[in-house]
PDB file of N, CA and C in Angstrom:
ATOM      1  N   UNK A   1       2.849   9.914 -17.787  1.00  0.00           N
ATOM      2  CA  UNK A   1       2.915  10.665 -16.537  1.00  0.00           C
ATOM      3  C   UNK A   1       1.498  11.057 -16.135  1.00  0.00           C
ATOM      4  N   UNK A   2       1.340  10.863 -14.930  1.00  0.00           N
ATOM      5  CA  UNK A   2      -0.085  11.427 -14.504  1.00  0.00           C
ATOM      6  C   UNK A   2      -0.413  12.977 -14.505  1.00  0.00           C
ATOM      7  N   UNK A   3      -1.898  13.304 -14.822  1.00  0.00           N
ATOM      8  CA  UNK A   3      -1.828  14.668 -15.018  1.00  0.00           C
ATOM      9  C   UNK A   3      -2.032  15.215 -13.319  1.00  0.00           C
ATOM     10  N   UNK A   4      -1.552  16.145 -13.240  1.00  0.00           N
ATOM     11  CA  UNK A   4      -1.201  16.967 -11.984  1.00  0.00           C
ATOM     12  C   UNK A   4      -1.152  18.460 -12.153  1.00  0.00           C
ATOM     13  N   UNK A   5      -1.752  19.149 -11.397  1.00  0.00           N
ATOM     14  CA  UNK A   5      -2.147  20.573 -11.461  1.00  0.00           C
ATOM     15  C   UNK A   5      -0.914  21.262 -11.366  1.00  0.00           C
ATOM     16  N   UNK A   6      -0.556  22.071 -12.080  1.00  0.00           N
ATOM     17  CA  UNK A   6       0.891  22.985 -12.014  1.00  0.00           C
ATOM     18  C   UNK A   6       0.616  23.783 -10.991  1.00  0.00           C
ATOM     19  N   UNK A   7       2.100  23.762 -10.250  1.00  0.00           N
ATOM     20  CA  UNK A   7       2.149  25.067  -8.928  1.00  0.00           C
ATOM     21  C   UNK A   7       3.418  25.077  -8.763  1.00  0.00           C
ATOM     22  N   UNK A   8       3.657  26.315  -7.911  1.00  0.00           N
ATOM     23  CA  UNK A   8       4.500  26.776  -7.740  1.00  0.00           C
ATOM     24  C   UNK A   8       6.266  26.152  -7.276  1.00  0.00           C
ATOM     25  N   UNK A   9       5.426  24.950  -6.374  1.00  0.00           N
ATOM     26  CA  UNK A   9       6.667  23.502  -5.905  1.00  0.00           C
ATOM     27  C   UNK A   9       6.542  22.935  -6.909  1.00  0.00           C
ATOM     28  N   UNK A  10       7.872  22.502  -7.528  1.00  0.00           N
ATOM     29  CA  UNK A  10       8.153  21.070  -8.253  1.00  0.00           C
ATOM     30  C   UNK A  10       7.281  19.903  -7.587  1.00  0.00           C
ATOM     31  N   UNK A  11       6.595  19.377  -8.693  1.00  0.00           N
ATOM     32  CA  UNK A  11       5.444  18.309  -8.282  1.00  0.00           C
ATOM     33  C   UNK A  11       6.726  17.456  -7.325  1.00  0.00           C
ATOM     34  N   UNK A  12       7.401  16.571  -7.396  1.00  0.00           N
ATOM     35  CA  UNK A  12       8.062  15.932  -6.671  1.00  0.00           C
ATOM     36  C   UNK A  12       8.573  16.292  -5.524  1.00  0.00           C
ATOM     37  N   UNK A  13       8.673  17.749  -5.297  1.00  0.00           N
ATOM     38  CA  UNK A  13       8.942  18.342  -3.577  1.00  0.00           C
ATOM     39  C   UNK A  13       7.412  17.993  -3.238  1.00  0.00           C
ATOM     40  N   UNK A  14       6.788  18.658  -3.948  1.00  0.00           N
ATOM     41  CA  UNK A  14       5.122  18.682  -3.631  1.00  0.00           C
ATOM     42  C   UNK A  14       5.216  16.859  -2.336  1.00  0.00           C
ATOM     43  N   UNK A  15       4.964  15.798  -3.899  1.00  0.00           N
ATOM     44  CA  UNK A  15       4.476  14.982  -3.149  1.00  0.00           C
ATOM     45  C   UNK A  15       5.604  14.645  -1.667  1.00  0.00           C
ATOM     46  N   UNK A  16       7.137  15.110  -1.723  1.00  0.00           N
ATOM     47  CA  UNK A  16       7.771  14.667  -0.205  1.00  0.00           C
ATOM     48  C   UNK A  16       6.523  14.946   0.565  1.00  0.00           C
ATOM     49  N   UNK A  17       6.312  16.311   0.308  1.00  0.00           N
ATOM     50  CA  UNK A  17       5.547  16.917   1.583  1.00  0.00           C
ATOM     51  C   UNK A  17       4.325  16.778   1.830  1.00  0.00           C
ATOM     52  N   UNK A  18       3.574  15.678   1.007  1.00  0.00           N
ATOM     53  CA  UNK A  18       2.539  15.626   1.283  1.00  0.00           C
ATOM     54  C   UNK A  18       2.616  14.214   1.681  1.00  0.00           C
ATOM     55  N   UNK A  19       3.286  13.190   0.985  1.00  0.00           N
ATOM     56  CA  UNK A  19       3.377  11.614   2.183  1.00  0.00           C
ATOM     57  C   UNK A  19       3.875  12.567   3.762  1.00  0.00           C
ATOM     58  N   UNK A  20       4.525  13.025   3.932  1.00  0.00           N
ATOM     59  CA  UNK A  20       5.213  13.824   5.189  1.00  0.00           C
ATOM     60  C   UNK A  20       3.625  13.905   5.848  1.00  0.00           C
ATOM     61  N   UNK A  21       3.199  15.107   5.689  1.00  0.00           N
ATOM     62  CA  UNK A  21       1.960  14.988   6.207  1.00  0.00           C
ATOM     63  C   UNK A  21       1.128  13.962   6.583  1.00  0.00           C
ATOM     64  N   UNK A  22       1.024  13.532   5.193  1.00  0.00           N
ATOM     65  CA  UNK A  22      -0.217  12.231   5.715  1.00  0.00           C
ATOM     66  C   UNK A  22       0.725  11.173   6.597  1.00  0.00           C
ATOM     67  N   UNK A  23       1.777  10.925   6.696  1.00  0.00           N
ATOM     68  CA  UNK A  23       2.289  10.041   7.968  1.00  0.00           C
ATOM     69  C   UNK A  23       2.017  10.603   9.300  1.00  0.00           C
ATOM     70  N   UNK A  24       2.344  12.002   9.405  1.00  0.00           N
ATOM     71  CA  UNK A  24       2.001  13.175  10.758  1.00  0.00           C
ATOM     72  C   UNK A  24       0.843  12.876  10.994  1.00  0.00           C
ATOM     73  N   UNK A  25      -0.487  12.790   9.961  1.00  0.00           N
ATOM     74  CA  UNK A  25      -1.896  12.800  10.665  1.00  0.00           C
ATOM     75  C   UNK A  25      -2.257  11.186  10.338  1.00  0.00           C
ATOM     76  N   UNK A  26      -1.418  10.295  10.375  1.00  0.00           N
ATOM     77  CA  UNK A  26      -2.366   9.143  10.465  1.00  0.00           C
ATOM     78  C   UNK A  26      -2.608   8.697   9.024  1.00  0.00           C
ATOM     79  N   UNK A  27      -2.262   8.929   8.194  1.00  0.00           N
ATOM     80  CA  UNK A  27      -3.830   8.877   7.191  1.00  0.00           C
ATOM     81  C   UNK A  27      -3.009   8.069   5.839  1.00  0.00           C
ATOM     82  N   UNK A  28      -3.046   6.743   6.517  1.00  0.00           N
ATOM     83  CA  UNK A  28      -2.662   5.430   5.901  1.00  0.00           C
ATOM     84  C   UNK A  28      -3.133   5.346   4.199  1.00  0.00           C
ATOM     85  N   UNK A  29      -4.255   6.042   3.296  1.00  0.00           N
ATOM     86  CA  UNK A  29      -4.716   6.254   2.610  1.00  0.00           C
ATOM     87  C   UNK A  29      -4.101   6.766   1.658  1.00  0.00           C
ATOM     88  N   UNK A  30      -4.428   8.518   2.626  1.00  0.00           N
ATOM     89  CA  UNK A  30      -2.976   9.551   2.040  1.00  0.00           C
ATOM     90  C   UNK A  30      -1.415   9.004   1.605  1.00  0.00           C
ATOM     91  N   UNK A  31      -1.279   8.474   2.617  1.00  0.00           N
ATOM     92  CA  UNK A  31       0.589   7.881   2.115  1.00  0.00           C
ATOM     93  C   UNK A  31      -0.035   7.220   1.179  1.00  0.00           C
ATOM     94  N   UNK A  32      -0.228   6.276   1.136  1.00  0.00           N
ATOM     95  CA  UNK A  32      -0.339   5.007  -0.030  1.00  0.00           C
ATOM     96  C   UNK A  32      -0.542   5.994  -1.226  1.00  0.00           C
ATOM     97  N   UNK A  33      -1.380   6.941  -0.956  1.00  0.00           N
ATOM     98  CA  UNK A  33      -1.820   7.472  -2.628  1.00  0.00           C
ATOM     99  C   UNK A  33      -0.743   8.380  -3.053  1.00  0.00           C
ATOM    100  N   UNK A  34      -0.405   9.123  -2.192  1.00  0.00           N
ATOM    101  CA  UNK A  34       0.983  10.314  -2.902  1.00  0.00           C
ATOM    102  C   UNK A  34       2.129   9.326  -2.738  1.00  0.00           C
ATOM    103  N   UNK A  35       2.243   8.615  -1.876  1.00  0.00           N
ATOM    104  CA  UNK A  35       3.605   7.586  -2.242  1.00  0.00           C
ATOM    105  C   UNK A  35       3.825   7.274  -3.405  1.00  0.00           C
ATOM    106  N   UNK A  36       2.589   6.613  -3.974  1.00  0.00           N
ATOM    107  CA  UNK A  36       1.887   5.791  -5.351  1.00  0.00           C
ATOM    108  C   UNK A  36       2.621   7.106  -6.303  1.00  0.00           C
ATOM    109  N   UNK A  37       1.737   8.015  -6.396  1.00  0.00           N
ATOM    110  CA  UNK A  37       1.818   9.037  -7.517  1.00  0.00           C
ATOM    111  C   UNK A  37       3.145   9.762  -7.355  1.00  0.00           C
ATOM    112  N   UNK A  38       4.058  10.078  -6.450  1.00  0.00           N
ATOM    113  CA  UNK A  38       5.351  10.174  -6.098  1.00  0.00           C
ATOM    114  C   UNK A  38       6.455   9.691  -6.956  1.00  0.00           C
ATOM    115  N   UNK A  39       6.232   8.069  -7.042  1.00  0.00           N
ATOM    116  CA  UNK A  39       6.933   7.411  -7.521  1.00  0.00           C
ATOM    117  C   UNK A  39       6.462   7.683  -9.339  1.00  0.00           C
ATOM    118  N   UNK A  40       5.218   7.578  -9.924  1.00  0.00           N
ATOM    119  CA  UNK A  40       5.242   7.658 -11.054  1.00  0.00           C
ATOM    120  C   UNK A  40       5.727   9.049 -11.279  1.00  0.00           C
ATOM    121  N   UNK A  41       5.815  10.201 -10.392  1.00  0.00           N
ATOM    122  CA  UNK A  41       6.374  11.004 -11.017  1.00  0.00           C
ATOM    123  C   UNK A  41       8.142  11.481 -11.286  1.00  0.00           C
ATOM    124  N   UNK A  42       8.529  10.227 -10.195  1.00  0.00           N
ATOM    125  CA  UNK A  42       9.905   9.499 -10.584  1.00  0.00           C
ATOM    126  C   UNK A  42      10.765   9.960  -9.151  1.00  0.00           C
ATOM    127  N   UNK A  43      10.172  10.100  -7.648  1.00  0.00           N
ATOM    128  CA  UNK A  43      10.637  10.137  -6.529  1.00  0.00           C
ATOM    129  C   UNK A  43      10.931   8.629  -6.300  1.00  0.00           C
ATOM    130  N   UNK A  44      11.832   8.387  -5.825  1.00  0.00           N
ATOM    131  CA  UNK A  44      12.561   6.878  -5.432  1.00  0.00           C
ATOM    132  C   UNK A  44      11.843   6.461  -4.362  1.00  0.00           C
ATOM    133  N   UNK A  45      11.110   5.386  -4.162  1.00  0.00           N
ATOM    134  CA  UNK A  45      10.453   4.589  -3.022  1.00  0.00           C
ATOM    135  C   UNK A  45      11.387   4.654  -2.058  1.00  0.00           C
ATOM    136  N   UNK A  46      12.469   4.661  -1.982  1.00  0.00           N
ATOM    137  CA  UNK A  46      13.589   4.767  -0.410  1.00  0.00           C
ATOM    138  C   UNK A  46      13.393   6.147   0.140  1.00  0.00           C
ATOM    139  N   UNK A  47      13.173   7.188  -0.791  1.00  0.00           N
ATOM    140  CA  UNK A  47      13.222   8.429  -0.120  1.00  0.00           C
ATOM    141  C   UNK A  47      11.584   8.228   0.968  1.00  0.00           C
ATOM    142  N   UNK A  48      10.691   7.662  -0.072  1.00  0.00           N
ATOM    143  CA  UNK A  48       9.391   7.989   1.452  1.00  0.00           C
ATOM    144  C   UNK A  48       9.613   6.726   2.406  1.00  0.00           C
ATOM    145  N   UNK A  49      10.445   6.140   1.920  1.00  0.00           N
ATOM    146  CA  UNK A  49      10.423   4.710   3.355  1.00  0.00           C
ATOM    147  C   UNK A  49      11.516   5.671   4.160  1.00  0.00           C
ATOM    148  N   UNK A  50      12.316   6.460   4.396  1.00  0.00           N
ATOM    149  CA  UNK A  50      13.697   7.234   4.931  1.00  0.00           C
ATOM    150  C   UNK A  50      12.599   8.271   5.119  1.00  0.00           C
ATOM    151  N   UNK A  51      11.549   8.983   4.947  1.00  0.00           N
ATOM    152  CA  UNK A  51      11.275  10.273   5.991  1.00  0.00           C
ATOM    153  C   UNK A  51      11.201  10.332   7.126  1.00  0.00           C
ATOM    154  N   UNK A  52      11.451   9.318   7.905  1.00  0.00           N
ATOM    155  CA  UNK A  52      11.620   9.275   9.303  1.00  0.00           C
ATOM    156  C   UNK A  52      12.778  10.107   9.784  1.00  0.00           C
ATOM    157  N   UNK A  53      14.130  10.119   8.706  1.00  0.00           N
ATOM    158  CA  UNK A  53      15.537   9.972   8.857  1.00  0.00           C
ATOM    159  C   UNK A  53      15.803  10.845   8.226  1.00  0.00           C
ATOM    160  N   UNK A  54      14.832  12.122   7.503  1.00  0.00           N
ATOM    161  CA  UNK A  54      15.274  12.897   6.237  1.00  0.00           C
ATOM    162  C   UNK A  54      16.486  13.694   7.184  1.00  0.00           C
ATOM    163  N   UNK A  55      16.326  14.176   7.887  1.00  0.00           N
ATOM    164  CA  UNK A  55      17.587  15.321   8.508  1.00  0.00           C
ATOM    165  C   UNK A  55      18.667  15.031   8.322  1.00  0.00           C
ATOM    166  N   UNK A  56      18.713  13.574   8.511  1.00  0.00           N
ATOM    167  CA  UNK A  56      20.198  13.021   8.234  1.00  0.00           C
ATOM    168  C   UNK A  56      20.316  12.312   7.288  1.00  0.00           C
ATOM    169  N   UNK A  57      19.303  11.762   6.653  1.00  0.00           N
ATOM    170  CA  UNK A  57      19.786  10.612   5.207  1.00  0.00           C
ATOM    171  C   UNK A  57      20.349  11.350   4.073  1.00  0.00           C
ATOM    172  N   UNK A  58      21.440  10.049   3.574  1.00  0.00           N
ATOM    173  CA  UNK A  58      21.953  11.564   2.153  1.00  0.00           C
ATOM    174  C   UNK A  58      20.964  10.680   1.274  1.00  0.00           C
ATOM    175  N   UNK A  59      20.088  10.256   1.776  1.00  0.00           N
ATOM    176  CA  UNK A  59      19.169  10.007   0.193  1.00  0.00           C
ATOM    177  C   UNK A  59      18.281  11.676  -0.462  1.00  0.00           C
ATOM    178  N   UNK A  60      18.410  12.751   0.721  1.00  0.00           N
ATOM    179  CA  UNK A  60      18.040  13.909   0.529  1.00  0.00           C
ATOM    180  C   UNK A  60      19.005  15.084   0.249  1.00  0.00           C
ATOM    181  N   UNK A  61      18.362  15.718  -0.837  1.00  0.00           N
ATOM    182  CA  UNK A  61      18.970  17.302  -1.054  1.00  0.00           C
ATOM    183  C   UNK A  61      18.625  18.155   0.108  1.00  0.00           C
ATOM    184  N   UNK A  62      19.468  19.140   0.002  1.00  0.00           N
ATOM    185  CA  UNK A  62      19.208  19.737   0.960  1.00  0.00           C
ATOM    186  C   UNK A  62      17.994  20.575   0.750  1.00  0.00           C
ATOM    187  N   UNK A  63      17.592  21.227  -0.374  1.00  0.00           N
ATOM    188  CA  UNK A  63      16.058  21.442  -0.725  1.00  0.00           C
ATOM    189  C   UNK A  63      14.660  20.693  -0.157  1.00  0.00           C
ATOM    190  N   UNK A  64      15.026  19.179  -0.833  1.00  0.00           N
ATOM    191  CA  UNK A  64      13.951  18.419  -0.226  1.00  0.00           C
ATOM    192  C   UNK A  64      14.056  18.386   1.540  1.00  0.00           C
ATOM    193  N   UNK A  65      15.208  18.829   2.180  1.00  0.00           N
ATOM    194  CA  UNK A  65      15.262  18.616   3.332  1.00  0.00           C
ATOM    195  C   UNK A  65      14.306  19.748   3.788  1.00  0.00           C
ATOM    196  N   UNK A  66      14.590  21.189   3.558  1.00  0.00           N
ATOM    197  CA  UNK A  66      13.659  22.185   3.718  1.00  0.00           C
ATOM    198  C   UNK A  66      12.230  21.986   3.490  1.00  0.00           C
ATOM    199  N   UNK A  67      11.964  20.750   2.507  1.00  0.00           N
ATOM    200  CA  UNK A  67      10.596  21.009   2.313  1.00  0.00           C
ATOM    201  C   UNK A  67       9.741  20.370   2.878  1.00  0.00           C
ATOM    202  N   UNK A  68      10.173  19.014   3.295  1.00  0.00           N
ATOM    203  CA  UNK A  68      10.438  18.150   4.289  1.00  0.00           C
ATOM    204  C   UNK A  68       9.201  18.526   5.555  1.00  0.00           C
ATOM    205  N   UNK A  69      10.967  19.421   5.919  1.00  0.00           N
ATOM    206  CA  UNK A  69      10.939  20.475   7.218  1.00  0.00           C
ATOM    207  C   UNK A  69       9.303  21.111   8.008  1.00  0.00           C
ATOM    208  N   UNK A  70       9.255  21.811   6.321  1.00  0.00           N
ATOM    209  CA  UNK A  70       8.593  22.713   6.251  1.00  0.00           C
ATOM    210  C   UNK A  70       6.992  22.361   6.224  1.00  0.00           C
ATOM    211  N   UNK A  71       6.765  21.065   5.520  1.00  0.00           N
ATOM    212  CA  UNK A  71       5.332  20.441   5.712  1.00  0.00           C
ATOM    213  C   UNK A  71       5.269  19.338   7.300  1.00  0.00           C
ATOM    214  N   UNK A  72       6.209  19.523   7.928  1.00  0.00           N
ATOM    215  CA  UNK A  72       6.145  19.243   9.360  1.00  0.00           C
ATOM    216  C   UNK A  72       5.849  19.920  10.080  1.00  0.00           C
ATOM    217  N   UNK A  73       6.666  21.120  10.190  1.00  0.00           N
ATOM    218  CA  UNK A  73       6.213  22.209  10.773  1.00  0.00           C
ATOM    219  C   UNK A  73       4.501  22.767  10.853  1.00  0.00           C
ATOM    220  N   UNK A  74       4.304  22.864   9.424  1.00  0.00           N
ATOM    221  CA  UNK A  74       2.821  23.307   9.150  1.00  0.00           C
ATOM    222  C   UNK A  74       1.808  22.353   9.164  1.00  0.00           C
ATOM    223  N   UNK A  75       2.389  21.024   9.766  1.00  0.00           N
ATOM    224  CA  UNK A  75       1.356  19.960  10.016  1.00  0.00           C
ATOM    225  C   UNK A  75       1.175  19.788  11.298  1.00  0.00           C
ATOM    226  N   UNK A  76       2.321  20.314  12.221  1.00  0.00           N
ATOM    227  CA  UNK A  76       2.319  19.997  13.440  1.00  0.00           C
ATOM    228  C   UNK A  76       2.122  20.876  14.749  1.00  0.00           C
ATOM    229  N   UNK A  77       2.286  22.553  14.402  1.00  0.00           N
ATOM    230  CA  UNK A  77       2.419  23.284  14.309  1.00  0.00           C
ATOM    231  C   UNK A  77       1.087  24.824  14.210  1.00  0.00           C
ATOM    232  N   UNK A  78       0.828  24.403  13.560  1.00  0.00           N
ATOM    233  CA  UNK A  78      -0.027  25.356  12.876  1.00  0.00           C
ATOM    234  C   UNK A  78      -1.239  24.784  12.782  1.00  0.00           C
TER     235      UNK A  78
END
């Protein structure tokens, strides 16, 4: 497993919300790299190809839907 700084989000909400972001600003880089590290930390490649669709896909909890949400909001937003 890759090492990753402990915080307060479960690393795997973490990275939803950070491919989320980097799709919001462009930043073709960003996805590729938290997509990448996403998956080794055992998020399913369908869930970041489906963030287009999170509101409605049942590939999401309703948690990840909030968190989702929530790094949209503060990307778009704020």
């Amino acid at each position: 497993m890759p090492r990753v700084k402990k915080g307060a989000l479960d690393i795997e909400l973490r990275e939803l919300a950070y491919v989320k972001a980097s799709q919001l600003n462009h930043c073709v880089y960003c996805e590729a790299h938290n997509s990448a590290l996403g998956q080794k930390v055992g998020v399913p490649r369908e869930q970041f190809q489906a963030q287009a669709e999170y509101e409605t896909s049942p590939l999401f909890t309703d948690l990840e839907r909030l968190v989702i949400r929530y790094a949209d909001e503060m990307t778009t937003k704020v």
